[in-house]
Protein backbone atom coordinates (compact mmCIF):
# COMPACT_ATOMS: atom_id res chain seq x y z
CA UNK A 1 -27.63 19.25 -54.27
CA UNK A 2 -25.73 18.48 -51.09
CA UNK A 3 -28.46 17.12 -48.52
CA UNK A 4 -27.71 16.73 -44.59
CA UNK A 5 -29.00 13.45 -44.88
CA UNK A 6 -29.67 10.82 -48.11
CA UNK A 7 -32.56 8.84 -46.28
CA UNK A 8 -34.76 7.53 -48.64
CA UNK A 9 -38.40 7.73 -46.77
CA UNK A 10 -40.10 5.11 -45.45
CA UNK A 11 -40.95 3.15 -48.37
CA UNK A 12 -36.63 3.35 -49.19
CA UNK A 13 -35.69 2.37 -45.69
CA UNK A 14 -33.56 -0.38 -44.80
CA UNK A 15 -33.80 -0.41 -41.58
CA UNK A 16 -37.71 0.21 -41.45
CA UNK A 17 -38.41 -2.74 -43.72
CA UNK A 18 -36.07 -5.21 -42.26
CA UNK A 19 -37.71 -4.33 -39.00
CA UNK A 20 -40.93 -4.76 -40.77
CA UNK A 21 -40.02 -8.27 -42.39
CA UNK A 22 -38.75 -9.62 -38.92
CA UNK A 23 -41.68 -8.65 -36.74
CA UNK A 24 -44.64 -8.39 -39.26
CA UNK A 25 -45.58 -4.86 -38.54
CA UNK A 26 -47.59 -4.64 -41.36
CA UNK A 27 -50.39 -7.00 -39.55
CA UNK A 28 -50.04 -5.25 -36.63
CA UNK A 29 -52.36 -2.37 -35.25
CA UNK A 30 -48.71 -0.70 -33.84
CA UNK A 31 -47.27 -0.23 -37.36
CA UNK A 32 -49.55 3.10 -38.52
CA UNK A 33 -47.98 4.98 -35.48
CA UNK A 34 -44.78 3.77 -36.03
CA UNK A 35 -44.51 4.45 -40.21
CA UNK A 36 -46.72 7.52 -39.72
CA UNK A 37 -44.21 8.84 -36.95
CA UNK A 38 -41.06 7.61 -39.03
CA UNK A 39 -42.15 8.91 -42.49
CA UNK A 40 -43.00 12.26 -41.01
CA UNK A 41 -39.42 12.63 -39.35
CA UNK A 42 -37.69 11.53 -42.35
CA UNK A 43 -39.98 14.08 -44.41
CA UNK A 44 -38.00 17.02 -42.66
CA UNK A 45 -34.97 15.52 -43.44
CA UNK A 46 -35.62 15.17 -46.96
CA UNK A 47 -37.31 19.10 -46.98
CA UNK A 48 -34.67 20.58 -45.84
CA UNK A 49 -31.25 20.07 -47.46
CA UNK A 50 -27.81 21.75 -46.81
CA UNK A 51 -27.83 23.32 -49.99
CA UNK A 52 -30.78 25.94 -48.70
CA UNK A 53 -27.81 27.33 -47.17
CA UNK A 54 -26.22 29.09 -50.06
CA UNK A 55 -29.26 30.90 -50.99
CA UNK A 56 -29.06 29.81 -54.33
CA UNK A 57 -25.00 29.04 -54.90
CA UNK A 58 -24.89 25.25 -55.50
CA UNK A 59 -21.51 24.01 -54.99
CA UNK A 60 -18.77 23.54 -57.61
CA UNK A 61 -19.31 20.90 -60.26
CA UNK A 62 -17.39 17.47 -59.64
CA UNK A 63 -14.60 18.58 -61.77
CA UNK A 64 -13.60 20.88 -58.64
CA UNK A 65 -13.62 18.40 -56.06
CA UNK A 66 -10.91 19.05 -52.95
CA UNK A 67 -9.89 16.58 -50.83
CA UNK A 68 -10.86 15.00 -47.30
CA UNK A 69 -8.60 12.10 -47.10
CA UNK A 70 -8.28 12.55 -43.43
CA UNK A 71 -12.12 13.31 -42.90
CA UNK A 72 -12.46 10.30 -45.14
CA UNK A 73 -10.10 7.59 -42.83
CA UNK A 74 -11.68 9.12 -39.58
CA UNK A 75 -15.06 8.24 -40.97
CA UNK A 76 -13.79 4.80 -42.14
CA UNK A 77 -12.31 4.28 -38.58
CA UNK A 78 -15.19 4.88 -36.77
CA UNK A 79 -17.46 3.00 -38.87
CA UNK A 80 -15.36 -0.01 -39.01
CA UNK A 81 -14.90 -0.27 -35.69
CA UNK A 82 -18.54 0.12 -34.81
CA UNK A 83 -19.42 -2.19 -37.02
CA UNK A 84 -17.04 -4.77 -35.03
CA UNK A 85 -18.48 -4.02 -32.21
CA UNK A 86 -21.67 -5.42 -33.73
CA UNK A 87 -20.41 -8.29 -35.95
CA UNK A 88 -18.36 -9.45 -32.95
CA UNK A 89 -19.91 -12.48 -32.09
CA UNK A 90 -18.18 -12.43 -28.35
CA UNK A 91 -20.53 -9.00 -27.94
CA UNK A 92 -23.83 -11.82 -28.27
CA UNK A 93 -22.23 -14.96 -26.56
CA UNK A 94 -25.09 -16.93 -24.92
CA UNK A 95 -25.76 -16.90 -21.42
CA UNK A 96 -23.95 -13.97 -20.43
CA UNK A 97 -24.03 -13.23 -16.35
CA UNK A 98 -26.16 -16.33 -16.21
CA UNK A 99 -29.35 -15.42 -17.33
CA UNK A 100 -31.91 -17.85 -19.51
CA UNK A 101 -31.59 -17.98 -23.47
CA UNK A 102 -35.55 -17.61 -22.83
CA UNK A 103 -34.87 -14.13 -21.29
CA UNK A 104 -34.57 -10.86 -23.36
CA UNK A 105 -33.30 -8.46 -21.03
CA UNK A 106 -29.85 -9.07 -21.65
CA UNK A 107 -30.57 -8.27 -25.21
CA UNK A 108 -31.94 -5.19 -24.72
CA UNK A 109 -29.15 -4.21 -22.26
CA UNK A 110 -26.97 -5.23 -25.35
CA UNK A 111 -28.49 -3.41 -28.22
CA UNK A 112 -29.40 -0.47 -25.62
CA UNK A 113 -25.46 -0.29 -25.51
CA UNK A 114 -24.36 -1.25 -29.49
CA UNK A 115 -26.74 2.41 -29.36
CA UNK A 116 -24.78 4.59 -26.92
CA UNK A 117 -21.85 3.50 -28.52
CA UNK A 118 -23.01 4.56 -32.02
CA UNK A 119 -24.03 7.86 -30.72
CA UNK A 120 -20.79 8.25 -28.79
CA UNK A 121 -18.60 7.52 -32.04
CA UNK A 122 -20.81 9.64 -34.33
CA UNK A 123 -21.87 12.67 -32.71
CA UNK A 124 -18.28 13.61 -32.09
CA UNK A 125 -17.42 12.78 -35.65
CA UNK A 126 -19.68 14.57 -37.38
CA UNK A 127 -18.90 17.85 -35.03
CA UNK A 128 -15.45 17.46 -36.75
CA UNK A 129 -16.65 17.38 -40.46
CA UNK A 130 -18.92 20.68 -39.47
CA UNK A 131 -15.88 22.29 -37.76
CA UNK A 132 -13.64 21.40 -41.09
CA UNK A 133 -16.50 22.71 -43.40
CA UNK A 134 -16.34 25.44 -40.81
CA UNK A 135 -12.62 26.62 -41.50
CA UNK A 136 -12.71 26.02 -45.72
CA UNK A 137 -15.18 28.88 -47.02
CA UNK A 138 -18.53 30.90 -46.13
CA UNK A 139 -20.01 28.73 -48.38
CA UNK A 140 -19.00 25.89 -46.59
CA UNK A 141 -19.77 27.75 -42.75
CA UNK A 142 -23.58 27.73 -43.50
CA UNK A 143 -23.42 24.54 -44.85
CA UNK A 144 -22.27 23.19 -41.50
CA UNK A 145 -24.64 25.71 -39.69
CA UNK A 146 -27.80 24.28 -41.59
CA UNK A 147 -26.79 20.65 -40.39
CA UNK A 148 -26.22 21.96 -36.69
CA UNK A 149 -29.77 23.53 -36.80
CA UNK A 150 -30.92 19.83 -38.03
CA UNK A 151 -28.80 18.11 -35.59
CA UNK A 152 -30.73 20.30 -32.53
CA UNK A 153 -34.00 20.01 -34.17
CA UNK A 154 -34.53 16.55 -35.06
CA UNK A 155 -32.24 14.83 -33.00
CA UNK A 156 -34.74 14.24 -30.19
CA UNK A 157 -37.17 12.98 -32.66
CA UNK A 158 -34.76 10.17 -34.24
CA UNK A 159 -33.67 9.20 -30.52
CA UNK A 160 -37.22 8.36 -29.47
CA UNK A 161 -37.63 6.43 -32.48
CA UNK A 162 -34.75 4.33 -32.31
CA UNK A 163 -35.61 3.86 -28.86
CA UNK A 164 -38.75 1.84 -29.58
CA UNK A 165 -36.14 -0.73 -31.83
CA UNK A 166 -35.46 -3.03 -28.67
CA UNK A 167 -39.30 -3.37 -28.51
CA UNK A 168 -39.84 -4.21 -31.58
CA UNK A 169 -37.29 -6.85 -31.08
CA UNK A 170 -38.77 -8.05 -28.50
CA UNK A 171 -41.50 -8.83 -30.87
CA UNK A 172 -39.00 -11.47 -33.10
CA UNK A 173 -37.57 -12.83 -29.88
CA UNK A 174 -41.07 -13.95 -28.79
CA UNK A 175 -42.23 -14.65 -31.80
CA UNK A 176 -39.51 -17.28 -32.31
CA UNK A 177 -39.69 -18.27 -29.21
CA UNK A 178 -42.90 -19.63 -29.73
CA UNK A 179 -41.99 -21.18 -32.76
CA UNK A 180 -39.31 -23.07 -30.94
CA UNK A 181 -42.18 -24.32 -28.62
CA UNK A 182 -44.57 -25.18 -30.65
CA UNK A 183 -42.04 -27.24 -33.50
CA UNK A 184 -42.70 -24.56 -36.27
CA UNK A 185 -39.91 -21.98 -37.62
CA UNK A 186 -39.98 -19.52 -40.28
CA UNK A 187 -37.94 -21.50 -43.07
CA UNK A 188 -38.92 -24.74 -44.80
CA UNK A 189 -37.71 -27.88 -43.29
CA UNK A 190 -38.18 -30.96 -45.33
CA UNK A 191 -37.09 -34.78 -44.04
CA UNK A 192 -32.85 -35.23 -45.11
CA UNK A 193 -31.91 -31.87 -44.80
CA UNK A 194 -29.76 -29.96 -42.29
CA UNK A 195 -32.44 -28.54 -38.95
CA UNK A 196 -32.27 -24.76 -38.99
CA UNK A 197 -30.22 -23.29 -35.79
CA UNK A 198 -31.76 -22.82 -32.94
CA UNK A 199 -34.09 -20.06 -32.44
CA UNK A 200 -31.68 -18.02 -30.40
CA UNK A 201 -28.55 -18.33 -33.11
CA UNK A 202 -31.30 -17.14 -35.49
CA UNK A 203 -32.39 -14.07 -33.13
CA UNK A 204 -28.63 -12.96 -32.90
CA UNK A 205 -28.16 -12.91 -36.45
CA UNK A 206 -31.66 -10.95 -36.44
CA UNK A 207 -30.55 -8.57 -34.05
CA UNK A 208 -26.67 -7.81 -35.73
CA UNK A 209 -28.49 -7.17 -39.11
CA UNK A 210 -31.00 -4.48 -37.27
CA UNK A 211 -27.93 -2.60 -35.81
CA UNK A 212 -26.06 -2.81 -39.01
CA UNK A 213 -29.03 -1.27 -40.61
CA UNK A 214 -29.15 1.24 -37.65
CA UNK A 215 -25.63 1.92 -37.86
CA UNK A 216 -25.81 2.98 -41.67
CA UNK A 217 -29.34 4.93 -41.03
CA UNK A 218 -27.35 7.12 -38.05
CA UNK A 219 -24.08 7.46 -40.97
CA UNK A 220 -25.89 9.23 -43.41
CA UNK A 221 -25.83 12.72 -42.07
CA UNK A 222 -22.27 12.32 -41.73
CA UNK A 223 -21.52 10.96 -45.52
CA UNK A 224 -23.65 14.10 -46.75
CA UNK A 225 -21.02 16.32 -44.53
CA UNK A 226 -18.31 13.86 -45.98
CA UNK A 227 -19.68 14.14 -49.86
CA UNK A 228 -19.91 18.37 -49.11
CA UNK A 229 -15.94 17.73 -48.18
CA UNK A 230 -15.19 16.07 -51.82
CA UNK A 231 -16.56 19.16 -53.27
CA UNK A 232 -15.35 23.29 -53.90
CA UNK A 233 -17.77 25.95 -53.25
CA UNK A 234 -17.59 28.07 -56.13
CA UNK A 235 -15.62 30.99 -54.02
CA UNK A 236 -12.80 28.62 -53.43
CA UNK A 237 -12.31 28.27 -57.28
């Protein structure tokens, strides 16, 4: 079964438990809103699944896989190069336009952008893979209509979520902050050995692993159009 999207749920989430492990949502009163909204979102993605569209035709076995070499290299490309974007450590130079390493704004107005950018590289993309699925069969055409309907109705949802990430950064940056203050950190220091970085070369690195995380959460719809690709609907055979 082809699905629209291969999240895993809440207790499978990358992104959800790295956010989790950096801020320590679990002691916090904010985390049962947060997982409660997540895991119900990622509920309909895992109910519905792009195979519901063939009213009961699964597609071919992998022995009949076509080919999307070009889908494949345009998906490639645009991950690659968002993930540059990210890993680029000129993108999360210090003291950019002047402002305090004690001041998070600029990070929001950083990861605020690493987030348009995603959805400017991977909305477009993935309205390519439907309009390809589009042209190959009419097995293939409702695939790509099921994951349209999806798109409309859960895209608002997964935008207000990923919204509240920044926040929940904010959360680390403070957090470490403090730390910093008050001569503690989060790793073991003992007399001999090298001093951790500072707190804010620790935050970047925080902050570059959330939007990797982010970046492969907001892929997976398009690797289940991708995977769909691979594959032969059984009228093409």
């Amino acid at each position: 079964m082809v699905q629209v999207s291969r999240r895993t749920g809440l207790t499978g989430s990358a992104l959800v438990h790295l956010l989790s492990r950096l801020t320590d949502l679990e002691h916090r009163e904010s985390h049962g809103d947060f997982a409660d909204r997540l895991s119900q979102w990622v509920g309909w993605t895992e109910a519905i699944s792009l195979s519901a569209a063939l009213n009961g035709s699964p597609l071919a076995a992998a022995g009949s896989r076509g080919r999307a070499s070009d889908e494949e290299a345009e998906c490639l490309r645009v991950r690659t190069a968002l993930a540059h974007a990210i890993t680029d450590g000129r993108a999360f130079a210090p003291g950019e336009r002047g402002e305090p390493a004690t001041e998070f704004s600029s990070h929001r107005s950083r990861y605020l952008a690493r987030q348009q950018a995603m959805e400017a590289g991977i909305g477009p993309l993935r309205d390519r893979l439907r309009s390809t699925l589009s042209a190959r069969s009419p097995a293939m055409a409702r695939l790509a209509a099921v994951d349209t309907v999806m798109e409309q109705a859960l895209g608002a949802q997964e935008r207000s979520l990923l919204a509240t990430v920044p926040a929940l950064l904010e959360t680390r940056f403070r957090r470490l902050q403090a730390q910093a203050d008050s001569g503690t950190t989060d790793a073991p220091h003992h007399p001999g050995e090298v001093p951790p970085d500072p707190w804010q070369d620790v935050f970047r690195r925080d902050m570059q692993e959330v939007l990797l995380a982010e970046l492969d959460f907001r892929m997976q719809p398009v690797e289940g159009l991708l995977a769909a690709l691979r594959m032969r609907p059984p009228d093409c055979q």
